[in-house]
Protein backbone atom coordinates (compact mmCIF):
# COMPACT_ATOMS: atom_id res chain seq x y z
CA UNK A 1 84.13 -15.45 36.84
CA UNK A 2 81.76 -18.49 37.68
CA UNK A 3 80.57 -20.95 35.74
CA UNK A 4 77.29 -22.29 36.99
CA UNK A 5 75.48 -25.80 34.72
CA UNK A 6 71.57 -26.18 37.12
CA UNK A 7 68.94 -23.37 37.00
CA UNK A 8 68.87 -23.48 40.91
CA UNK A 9 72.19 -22.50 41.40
CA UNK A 10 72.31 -19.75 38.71
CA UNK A 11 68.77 -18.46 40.01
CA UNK A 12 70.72 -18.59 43.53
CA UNK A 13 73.09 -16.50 42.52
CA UNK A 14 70.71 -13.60 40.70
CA UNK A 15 69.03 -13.57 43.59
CA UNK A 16 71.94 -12.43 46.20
CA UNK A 17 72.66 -9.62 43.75
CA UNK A 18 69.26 -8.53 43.06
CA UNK A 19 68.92 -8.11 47.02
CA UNK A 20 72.21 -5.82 46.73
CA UNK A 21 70.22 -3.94 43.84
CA UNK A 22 72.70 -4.67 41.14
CA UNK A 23 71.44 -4.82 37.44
CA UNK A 24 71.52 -8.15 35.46
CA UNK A 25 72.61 -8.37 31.95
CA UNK A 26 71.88 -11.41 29.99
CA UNK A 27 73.40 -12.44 26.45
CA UNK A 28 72.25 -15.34 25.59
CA UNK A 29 74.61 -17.45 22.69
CA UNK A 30 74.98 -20.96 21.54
CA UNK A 31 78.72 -20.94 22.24
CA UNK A 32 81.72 -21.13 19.74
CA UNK A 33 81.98 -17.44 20.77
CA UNK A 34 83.31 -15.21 18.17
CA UNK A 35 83.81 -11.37 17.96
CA UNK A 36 80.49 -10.54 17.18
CA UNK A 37 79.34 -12.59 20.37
CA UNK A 38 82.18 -10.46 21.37
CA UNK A 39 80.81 -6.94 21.06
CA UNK A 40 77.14 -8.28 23.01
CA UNK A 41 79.33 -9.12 26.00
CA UNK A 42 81.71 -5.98 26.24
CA UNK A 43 77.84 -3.54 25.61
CA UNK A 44 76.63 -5.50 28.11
CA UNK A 45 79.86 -5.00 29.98
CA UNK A 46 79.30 -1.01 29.77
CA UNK A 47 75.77 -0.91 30.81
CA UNK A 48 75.69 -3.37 33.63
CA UNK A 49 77.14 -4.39 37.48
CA UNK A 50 76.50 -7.94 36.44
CA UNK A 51 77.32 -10.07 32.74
CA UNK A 52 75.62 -13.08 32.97
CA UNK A 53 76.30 -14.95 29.40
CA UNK A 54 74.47 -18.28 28.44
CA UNK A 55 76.22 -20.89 26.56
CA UNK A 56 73.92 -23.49 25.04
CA UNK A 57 73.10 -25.36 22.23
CA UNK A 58 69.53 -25.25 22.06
CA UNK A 59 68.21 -28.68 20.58
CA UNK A 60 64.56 -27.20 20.09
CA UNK A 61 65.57 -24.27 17.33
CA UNK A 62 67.16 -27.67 15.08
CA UNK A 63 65.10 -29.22 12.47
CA UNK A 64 65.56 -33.06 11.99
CA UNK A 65 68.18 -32.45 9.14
CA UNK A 66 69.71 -29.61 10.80
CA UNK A 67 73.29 -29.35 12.28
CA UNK A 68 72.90 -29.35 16.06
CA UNK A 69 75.36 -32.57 16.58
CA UNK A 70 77.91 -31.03 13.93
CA UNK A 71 77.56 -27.87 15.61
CA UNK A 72 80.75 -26.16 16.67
CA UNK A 73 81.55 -26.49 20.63
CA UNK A 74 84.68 -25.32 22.50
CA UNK A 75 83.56 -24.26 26.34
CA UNK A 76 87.51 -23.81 27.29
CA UNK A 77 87.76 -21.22 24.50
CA UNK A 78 84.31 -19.50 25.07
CA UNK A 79 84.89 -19.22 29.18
CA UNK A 80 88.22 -17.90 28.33
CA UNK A 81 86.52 -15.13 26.26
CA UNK A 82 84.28 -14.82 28.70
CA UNK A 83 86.48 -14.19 31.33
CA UNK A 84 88.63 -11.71 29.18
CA UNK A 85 85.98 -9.80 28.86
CA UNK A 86 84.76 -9.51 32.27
CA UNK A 87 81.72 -11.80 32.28
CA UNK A 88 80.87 -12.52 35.64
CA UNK A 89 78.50 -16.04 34.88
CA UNK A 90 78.82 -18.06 32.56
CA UNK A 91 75.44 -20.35 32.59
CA UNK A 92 76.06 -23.84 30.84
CA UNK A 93 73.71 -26.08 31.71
CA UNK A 94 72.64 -29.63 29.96
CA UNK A 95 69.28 -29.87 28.13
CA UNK A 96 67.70 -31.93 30.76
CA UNK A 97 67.99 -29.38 33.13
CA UNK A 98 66.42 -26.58 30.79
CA UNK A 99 63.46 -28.70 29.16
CA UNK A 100 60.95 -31.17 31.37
CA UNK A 101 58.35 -31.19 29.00
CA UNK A 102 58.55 -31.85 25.33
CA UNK A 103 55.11 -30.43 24.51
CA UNK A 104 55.45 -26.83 26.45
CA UNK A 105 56.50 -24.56 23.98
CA UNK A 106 56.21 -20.69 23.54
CA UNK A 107 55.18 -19.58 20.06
CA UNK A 108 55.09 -15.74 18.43
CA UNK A 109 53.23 -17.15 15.25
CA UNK A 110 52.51 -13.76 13.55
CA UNK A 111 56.35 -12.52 13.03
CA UNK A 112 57.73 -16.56 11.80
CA UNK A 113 56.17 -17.28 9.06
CA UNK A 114 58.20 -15.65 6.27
CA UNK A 115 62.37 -15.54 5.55
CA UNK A 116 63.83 -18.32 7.83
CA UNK A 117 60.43 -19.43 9.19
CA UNK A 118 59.24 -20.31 5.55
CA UNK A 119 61.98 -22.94 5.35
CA UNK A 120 62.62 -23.82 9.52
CA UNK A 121 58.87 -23.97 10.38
CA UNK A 122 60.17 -25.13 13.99
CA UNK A 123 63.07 -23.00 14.38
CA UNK A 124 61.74 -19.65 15.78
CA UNK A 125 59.12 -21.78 18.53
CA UNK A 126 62.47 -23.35 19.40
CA UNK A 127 64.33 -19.89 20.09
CA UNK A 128 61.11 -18.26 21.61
CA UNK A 129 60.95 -20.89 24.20
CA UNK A 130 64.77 -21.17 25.45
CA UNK A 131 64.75 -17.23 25.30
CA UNK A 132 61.70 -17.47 27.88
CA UNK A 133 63.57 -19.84 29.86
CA UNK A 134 66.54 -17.70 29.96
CA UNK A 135 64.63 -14.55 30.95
CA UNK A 136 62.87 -16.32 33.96
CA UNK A 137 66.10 -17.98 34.90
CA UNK A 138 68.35 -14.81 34.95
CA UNK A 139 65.81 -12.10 35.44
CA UNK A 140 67.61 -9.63 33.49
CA UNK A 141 67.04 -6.08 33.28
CA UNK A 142 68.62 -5.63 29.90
CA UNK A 143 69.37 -8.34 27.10
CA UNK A 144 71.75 -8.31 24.28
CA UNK A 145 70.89 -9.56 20.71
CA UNK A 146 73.20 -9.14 17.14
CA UNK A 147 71.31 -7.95 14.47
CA UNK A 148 72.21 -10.27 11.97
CA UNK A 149 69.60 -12.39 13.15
CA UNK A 150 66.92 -9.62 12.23
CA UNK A 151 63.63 -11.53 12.44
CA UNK A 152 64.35 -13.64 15.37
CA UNK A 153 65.49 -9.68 17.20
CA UNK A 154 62.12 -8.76 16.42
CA UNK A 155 60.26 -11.97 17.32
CA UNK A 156 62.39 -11.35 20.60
CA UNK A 157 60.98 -7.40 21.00
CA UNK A 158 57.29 -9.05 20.23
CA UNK A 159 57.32 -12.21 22.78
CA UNK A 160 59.03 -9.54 25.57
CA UNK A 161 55.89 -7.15 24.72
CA UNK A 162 53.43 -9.57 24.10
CA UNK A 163 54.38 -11.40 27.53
CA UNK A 164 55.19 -8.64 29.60
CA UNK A 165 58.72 -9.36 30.26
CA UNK A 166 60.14 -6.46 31.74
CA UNK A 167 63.30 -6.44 30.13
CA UNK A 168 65.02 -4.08 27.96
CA UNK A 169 66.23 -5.65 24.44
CA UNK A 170 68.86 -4.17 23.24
CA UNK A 171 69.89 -4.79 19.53
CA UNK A 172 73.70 -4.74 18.49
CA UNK A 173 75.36 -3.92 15.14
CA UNK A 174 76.54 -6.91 12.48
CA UNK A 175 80.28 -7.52 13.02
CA UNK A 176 81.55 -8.15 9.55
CA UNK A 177 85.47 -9.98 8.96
CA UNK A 178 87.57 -7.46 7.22
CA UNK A 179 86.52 -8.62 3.97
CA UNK A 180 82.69 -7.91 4.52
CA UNK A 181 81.31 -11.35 5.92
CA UNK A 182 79.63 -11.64 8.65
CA UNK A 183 80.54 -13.14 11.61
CA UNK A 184 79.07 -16.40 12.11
CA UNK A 185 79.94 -19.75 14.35
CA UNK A 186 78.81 -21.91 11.15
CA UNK A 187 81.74 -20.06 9.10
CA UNK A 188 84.17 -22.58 10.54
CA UNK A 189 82.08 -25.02 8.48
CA UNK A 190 83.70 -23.18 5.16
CA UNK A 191 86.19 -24.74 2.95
CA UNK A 192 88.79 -21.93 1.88
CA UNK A 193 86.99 -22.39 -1.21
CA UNK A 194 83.22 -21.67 -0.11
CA UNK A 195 85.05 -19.05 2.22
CA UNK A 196 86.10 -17.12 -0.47
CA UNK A 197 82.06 -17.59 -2.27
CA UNK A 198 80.49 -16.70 0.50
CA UNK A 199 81.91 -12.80 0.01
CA UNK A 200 78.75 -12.85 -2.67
CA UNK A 201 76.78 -12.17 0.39
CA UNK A 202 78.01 -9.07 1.69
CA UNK A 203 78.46 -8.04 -1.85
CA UNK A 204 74.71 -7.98 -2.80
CA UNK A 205 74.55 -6.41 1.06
CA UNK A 206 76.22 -3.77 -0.37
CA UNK A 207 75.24 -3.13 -3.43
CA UNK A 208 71.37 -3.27 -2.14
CA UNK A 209 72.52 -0.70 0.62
CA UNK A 210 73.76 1.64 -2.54
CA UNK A 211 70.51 0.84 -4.77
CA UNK A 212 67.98 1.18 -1.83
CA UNK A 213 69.59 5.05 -1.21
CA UNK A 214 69.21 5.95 -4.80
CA UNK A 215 65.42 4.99 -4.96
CA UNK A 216 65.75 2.13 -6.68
CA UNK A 217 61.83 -0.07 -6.06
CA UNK A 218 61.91 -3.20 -4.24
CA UNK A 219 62.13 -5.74 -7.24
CA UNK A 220 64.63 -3.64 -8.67
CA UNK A 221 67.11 -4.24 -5.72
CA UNK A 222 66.28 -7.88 -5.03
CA UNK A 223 66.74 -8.41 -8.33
CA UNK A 224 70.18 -7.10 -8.45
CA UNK A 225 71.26 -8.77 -5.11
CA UNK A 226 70.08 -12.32 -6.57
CA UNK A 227 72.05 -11.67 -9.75
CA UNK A 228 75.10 -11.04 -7.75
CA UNK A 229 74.31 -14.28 -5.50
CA UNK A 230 73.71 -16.85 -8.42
CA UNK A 231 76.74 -15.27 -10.47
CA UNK A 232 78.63 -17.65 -7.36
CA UNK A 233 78.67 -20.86 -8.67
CA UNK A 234 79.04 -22.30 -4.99
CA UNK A 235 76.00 -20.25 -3.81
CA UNK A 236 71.99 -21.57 -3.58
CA UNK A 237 69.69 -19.12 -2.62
CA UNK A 238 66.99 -20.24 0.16
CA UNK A 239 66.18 -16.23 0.14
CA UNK A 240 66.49 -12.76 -0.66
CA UNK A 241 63.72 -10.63 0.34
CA UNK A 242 62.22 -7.00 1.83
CA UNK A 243 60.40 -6.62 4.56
CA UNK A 244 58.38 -4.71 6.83
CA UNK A 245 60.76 -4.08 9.39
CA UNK A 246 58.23 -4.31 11.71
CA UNK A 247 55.64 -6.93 10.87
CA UNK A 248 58.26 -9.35 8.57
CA UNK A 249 55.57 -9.14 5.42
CA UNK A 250 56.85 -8.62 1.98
CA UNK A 251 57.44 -4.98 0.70
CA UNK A 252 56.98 -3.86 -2.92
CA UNK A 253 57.20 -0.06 -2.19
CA UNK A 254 59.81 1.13 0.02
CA UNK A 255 57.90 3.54 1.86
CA UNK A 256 58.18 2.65 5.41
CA UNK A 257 61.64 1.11 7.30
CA UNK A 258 62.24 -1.87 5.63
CA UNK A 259 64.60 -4.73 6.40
CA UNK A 260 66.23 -6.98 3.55
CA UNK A 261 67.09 -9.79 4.22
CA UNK A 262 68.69 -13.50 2.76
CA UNK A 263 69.82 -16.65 3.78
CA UNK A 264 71.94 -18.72 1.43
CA UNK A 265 73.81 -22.17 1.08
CA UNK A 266 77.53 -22.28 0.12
CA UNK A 267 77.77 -25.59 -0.41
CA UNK A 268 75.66 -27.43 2.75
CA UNK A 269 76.17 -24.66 4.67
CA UNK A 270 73.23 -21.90 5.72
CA UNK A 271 74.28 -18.12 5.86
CA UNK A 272 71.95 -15.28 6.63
CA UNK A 273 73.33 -11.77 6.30
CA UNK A 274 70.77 -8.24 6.26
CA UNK A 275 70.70 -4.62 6.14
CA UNK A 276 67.93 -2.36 7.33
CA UNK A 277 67.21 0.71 5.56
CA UNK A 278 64.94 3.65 7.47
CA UNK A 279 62.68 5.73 5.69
């Protein structure tokens, strides 16, 4: 495995194995690789010659009170992984190398403005533009994305449409601990206190999953998954909502594929968890 840090030498390397007509897989993470991270690479693994895995904290998706110098790091650990895995690149560059220009941005407005956009306004332009950078570094054929991050997979889908990428984004299943919660780099942030509240996620998860199949209405399983979420002491909601699973607007009849979706502090830390439901 090789670990390249400059765009020229990564691009180098793409290049000599695009001549030999191998296929490129890209999964692009922020480090502090866990097992969900985990199950991107070994897909990729199946379904390409070549795993090319990005490891970078991108300082563009951080708001100005956000956690990007407090956020987990541990390259030894995640090229380890890596390597166990049978990642051929990792790509680990510094920011200067990956942004020039402060102002050039890439922006899919229309999918951002509600769940997680509503409260990061700059968060989503942030991902959109270091996912662009990616794809014209790497020039995958196929990219890997975990769908607990629900919106920004389908602000992904819409940017590769919308721009013509011609790349193939593949979404992968939430990887839950045994208990139910997701897997998540900011879990390390948990006290084994707020550890033990932040199971009121993947409770209401469930319980909307078992509501949502009965035919209960919209507000009726919202409103259930918030009473389970403020019955935590520990727990603030930032939201709980459904969703066009398509266009990210609010839902009040589910009569179309839906996704629900919330994001919630345990103390100062942000959680997101979902579950789609197809009609």
């Amino acid at each position: 495995m090789q670990v390249t840090k400059t765009v020229k030498e990564t691009r180098d390397l793409i290049k000599n194995w695009k001549r030999e007509g191998k296929t490129i897989g890209l999964v692009p993470t922020m480090g502090f690789l866990h097992e969900g991270h985990a199950s991107l690479i070994k897909r990729c693994r199946e379904e390409n010659d070549i795993v090319v895995v990005s490891d970078f904290v991108n300082p563009t998706q951080f708001g100005p009170t956000e956690d990007l110098e407090a956020y987990p790091r541990d390259f030894k650990r995640d090229s380890e992984l890596c390597e166990s895995l049978g990642a051929d690149v990792i790509f680990h560059p510094e920011p200067k190398d990956m942004y020039h220009d402060p102002h050039a941005f890439v922006s899919i407005d229309t999918l951002s403005d509600t769940l997680c956009g509503k409260t990061r306004p700059i968060h989503f332009k942030g991902v959109c533009t270091v996912v662009s950078k990616l794809f014209n570094i790497v020039t995958p054929d196929r990219a890997y994305f975990g769908q607990k991050d629900a919106q920004q997979l389908a602000i992904i889908r819409k940017m590769v449409q919308d721009l013509n990428f011609d790349i193939q984004i593949v979404g992968c299943p939430i990887i839950r601990e045994e208990d139910g919660l997701a897997k998540s780099s900011r879990n390390t942030y948990l006290s084994e206190e707020e550890r033990k509240a932040a199971l009121c996620l993947s409770r209401a998860v469930k319980a909307g999953q078992n509501m949502i199949c009965k035919g209960s209405k919209a507000e009726e399983v919202l409103t259930k998954m918030r009473e389970i979420i403020e019955a935590e002491p520990l727990a603030k909601i930032d939201y709980v909502s459904m969703v066009d699973a398509l266009d990210m607007q609010s839902v009040e009849i589910v009569e179309k594929d839906v996704l629900v979706a919330m994001a919630v502090y345990i103390g100062k830390t942000r959680l997101i968890d979902n579950f789609s439901y197809e009609v």
